[in-house]
Protein backbone atom coordinates (compact mmCIF):
# COMPACT_ATOMS: atom_id res chain seq x y z
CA UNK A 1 0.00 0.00 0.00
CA UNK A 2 1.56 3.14 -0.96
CA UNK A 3 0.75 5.19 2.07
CA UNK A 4 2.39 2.68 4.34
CA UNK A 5 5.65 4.26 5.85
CA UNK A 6 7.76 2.72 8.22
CA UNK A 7 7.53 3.60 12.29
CA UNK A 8 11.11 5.64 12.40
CA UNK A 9 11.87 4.05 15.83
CA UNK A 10 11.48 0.34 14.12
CA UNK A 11 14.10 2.03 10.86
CA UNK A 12 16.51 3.22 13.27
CA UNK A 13 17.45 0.03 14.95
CA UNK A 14 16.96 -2.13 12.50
CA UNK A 15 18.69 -3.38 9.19
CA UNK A 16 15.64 -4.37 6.23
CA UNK A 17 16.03 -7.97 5.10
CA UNK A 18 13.37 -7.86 2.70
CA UNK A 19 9.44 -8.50 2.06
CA UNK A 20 7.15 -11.29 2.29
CA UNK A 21 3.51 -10.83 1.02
CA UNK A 22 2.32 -9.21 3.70
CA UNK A 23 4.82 -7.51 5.88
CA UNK A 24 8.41 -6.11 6.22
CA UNK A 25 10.84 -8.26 7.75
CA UNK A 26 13.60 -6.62 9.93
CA UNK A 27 16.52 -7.81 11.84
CA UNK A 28 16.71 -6.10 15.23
CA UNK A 29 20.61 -4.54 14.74
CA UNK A 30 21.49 -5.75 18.64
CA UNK A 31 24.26 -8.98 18.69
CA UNK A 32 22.59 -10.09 22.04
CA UNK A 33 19.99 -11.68 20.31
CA UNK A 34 18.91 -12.97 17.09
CA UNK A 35 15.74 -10.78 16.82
CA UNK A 36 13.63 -10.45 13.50
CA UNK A 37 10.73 -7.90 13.32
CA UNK A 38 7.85 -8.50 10.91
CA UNK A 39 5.79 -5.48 10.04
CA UNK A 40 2.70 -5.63 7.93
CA UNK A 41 2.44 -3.09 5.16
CA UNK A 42 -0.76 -1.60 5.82
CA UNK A 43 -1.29 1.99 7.22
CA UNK A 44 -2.44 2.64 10.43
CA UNK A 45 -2.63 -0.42 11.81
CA UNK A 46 -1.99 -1.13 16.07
CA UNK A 47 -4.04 -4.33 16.79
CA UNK A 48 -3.96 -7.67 14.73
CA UNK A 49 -7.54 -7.09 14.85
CA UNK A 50 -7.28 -3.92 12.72
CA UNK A 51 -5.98 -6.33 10.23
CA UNK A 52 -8.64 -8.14 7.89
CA UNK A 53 -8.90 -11.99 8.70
CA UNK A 54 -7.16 -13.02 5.41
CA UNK A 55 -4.22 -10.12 6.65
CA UNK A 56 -4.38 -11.59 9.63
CA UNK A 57 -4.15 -15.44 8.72
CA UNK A 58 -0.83 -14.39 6.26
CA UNK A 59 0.01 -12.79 9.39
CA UNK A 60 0.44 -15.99 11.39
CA UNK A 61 1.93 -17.57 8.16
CA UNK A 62 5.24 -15.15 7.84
CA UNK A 63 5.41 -15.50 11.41
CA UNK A 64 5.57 -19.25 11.44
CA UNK A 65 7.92 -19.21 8.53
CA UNK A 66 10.00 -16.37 10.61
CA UNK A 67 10.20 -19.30 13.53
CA UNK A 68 11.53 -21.57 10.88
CA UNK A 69 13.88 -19.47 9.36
CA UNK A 70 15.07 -18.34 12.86
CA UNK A 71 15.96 -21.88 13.94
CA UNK A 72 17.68 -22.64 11.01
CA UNK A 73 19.57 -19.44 11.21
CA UNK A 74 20.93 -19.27 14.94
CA UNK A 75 19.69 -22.75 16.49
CA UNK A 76 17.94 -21.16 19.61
CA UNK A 77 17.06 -22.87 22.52
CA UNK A 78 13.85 -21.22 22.05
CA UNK A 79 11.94 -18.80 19.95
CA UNK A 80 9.81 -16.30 21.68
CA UNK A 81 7.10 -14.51 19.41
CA UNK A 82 5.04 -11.10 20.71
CA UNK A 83 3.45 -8.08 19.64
CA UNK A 84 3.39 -5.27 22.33
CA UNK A 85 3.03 -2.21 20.56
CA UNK A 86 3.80 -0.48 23.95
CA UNK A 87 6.42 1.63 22.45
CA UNK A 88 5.70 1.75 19.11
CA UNK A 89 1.85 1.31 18.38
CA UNK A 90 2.65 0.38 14.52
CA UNK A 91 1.67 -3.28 14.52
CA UNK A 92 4.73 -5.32 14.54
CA UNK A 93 5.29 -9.14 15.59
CA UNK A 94 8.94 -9.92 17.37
CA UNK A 95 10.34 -13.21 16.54
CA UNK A 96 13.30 -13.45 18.86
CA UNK A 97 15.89 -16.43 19.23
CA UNK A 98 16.75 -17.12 22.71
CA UNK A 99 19.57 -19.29 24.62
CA UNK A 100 19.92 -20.39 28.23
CA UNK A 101 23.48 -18.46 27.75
CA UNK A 102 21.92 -15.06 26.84
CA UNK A 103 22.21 -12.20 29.11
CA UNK A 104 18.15 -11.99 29.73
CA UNK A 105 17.65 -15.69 30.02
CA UNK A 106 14.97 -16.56 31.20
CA UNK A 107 13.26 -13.24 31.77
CA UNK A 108 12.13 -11.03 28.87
CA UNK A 109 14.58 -9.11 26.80
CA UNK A 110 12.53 -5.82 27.02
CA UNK A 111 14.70 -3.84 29.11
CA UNK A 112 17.58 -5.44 29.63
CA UNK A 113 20.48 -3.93 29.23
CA UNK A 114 21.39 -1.46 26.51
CA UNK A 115 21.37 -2.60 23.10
CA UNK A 116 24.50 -3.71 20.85
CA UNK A 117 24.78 -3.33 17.29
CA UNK A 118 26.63 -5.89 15.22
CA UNK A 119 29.88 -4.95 13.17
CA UNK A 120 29.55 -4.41 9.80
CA UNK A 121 31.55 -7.55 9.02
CA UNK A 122 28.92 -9.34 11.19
CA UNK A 123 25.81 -7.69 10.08
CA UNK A 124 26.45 -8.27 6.50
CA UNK A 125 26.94 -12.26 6.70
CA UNK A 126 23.82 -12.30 8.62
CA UNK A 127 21.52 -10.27 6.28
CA UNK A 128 22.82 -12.37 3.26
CA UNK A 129 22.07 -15.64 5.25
CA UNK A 130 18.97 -15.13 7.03
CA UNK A 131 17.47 -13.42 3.35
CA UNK A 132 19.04 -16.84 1.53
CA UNK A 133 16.91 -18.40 4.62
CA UNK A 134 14.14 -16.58 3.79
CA UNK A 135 14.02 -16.68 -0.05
CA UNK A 136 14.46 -20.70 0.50
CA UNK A 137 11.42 -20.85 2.98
């Protein structure tokens, strides 16, 4: 939708991977944790129930195939999935990989600590991965 624009909070920590159907997907630029964002293209939207059902249902699609592609990529002990909006209202879904090593484990990773970009080095070999990940899903 052409009046879709991005929340600038979400653009500023973030590095674009790419589109699926429905939403943007975004790697959270913080080496802690392997963190994608998925943001539906559609303006205005807060709630997944401002989201038709079909949105909705391609919704839950990308973010099962987000799971998937996050397992392959970093082999998490877990994946935690959520959609707060507390911060930034613009509806987006957090698909986060998560260790019994990491620095949060086992509480959330909303507020902990400060967050730590990648190197370039390191940033780059992810993006190409996790989008060869995602273009394979």
């Amino acid at each position: 939708m052409s009046d879709f624009t991005l929340d600038p909070r979400l653009a500023a920590d973030t590095i674009a991977l790419g589109d699926l159907a429905l939403s943007s997907v975004l790697l959270l630029d913080d080496k802690r944790f392997p963190w994608f964002v998925l943001v539906p293209r559609r303006p205005g939207v807060s709630e997944l129930t401002d989201l038709t059902p079909a949105d909705a249902a391609r919704l839950m699609d990308e973010t099962r195939l987000a799971i998937g592609v996050m397992q392959a990529l970093a082999k998490p002990d877990k994946v935690n999935v959520g959609a707060l909006g507390n911060m930034v209202a613009q509806l987006h879904v957090h698909v986060i990989g998560r260790f019994r090593s990491d620095p949060a484990w086992p509480g959330p990773v909303w507020g902990h600590g400060t967050r730590e970009p990648y190197p370039a080095h390191a940033a780059a070999q992810l993006v190409e991965r996790a989008r060869g990940l995602f273009a394979a899903a």
